[in-house]
N, C-alpha and C. Protein backbone atom coordinates (compact mmCIF):
# COMPACT_ATOMS: atom_id res chain seq x y z
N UNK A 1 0.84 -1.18 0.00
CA UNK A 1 0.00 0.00 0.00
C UNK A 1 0.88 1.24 0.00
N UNK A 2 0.34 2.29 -0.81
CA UNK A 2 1.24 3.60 -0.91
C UNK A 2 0.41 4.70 0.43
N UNK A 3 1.62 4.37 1.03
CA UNK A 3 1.13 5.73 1.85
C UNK A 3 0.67 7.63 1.23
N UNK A 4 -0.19 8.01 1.60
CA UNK A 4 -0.60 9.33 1.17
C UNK A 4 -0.49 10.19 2.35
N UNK A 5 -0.01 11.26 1.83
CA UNK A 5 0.26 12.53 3.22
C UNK A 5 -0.75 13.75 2.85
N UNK A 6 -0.91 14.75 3.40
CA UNK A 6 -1.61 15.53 3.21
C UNK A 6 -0.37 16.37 2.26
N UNK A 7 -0.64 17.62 1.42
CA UNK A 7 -0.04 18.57 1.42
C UNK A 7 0.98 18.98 2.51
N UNK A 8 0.15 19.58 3.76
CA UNK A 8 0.75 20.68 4.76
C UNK A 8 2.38 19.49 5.03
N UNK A 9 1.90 18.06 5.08
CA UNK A 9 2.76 17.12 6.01
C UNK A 9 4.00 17.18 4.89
N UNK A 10 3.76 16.87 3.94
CA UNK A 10 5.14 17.05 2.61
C UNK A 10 5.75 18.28 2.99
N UNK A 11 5.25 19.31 2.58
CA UNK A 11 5.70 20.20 2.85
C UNK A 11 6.51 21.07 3.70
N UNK A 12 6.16 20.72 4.94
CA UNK A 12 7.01 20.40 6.08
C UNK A 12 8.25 20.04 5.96
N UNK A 13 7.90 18.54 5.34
CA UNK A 13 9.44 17.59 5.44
C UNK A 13 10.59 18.23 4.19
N UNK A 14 9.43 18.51 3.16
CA UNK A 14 10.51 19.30 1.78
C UNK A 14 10.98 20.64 2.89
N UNK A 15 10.69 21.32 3.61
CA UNK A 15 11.21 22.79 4.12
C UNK A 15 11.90 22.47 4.94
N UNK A 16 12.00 21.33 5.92
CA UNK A 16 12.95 20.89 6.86
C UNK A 16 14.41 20.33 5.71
N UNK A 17 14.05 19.72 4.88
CA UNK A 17 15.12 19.15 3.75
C UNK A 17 15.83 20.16 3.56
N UNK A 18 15.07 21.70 3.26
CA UNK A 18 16.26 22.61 2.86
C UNK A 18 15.61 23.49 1.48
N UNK A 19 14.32 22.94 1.10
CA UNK A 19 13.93 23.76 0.11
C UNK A 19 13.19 24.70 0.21
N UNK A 20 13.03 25.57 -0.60
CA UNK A 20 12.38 27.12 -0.81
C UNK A 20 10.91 26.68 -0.78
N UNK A 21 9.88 27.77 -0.33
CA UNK A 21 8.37 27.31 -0.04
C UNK A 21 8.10 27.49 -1.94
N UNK A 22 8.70 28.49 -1.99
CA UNK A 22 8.15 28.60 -3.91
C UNK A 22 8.18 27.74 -4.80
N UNK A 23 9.43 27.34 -4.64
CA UNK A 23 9.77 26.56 -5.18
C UNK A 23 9.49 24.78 -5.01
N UNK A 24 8.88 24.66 -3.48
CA UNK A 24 7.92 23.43 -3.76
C UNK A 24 6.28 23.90 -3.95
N UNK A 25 5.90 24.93 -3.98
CA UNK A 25 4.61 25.23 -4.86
C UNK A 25 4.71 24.88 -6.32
N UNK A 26 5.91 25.83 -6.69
CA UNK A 26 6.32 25.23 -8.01
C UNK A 26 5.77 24.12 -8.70
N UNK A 27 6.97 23.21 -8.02
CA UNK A 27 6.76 21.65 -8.38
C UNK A 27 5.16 21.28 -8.33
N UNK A 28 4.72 21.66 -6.89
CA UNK A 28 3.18 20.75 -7.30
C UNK A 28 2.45 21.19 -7.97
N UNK A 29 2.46 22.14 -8.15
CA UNK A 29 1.50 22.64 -9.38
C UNK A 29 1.95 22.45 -10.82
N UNK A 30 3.36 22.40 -10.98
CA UNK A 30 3.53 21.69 -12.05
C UNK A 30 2.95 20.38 -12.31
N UNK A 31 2.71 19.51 -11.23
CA UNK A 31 2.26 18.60 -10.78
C UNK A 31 0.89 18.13 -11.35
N UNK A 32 0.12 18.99 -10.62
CA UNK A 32 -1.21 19.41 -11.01
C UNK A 32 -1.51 19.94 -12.21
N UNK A 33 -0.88 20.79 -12.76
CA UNK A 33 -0.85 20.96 -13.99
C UNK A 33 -0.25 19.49 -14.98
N UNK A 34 0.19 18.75 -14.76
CA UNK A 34 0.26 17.74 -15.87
C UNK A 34 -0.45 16.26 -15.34
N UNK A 35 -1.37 16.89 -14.61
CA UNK A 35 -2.86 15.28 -14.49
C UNK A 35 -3.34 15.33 -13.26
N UNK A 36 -2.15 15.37 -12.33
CA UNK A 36 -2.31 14.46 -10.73
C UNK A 36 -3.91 14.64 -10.32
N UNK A 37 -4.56 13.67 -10.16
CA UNK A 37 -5.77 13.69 -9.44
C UNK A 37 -5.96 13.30 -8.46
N UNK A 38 -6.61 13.91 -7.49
CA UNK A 38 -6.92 13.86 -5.69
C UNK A 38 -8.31 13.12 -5.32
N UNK A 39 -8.44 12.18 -4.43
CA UNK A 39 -9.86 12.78 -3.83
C UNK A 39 -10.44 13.35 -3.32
N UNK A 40 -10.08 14.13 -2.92
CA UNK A 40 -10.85 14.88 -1.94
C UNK A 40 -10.81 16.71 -2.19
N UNK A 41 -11.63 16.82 -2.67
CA UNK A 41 -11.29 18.34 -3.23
C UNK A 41 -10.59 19.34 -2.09
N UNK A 42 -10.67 19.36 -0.88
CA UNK A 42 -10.54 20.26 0.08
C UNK A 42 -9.19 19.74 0.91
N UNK A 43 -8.76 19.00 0.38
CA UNK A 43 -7.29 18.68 0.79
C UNK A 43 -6.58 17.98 -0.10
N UNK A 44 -5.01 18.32 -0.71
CA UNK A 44 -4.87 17.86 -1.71
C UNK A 44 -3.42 16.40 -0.77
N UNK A 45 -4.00 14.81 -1.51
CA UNK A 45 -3.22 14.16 -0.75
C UNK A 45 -2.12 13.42 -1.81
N UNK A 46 -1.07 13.45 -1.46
CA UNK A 46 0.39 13.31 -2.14
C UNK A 46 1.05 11.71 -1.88
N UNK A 47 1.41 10.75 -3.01
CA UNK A 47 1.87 9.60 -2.76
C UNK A 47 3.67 9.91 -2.72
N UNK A 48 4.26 8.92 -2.11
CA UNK A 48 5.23 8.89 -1.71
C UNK A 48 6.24 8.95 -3.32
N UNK A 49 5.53 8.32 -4.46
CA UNK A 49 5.77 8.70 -6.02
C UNK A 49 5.62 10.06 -6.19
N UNK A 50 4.38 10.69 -5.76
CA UNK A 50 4.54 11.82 -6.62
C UNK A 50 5.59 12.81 -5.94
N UNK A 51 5.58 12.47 -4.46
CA UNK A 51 6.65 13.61 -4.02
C UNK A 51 8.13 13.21 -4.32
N UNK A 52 8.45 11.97 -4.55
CA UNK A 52 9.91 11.91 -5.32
C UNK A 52 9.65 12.54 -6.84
N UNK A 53 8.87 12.61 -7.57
CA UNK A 53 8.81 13.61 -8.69
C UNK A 53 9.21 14.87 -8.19
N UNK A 54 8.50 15.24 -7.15
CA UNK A 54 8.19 16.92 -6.70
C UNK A 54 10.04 16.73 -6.48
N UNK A 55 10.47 16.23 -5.31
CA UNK A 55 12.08 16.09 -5.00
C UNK A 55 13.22 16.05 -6.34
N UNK A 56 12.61 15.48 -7.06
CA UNK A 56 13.65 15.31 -8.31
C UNK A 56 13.51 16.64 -9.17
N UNK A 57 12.37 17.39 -9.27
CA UNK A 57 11.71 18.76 -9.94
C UNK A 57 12.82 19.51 -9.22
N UNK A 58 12.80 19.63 -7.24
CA UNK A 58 13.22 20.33 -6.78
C UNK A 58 14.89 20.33 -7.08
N UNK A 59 15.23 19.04 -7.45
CA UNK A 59 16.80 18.77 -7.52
C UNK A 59 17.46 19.22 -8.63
N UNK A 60 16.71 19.03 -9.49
CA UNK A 60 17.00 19.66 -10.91
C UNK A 60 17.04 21.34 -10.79
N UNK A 61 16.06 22.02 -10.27
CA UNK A 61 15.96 23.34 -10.43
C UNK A 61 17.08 24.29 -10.12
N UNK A 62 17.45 25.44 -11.00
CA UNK A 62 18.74 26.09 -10.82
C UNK A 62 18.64 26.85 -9.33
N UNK A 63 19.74 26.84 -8.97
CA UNK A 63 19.77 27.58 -7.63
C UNK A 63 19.76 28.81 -7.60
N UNK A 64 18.74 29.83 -7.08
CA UNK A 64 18.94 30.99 -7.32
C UNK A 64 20.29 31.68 -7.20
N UNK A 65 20.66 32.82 -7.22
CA UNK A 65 22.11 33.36 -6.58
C UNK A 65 21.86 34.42 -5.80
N UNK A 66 22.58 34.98 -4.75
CA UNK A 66 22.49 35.50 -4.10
C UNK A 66 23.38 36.09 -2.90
């Protein structure tokens, strides 16, 4: 069985990892924008697949400078 997390709970763990909040909006909505479907309209819930997509989106992405 694939575990599912809420949004808020990914998100968390991607911002504790070290990534930018934008930049995992980014990803899921890229996400969302190319199919991902939920049940539950009022909370969007994330498989342990799609957030290694979102992680690999995030890994790839150029690092801002600064």
């Amino acid at each position: 069985m694939t575990t599912a997390r809420t949004y808020q709970e990914f998100v968390s763990t991607l911002r504790a990892e070290g990534h930018d909040q934008a930049d995992i909006d980014a990803a899921i909505g890229s996400l969302i924008d190319s199919g991902i479907t939920y049940a539950d309209e009022d909370e969007l819930y994330l498989t342990e697949d799609e957030v290694g997509v979102i992680r690999d989106q995030l890994a790839n992405s150029p690092i801002p400078e600064g």
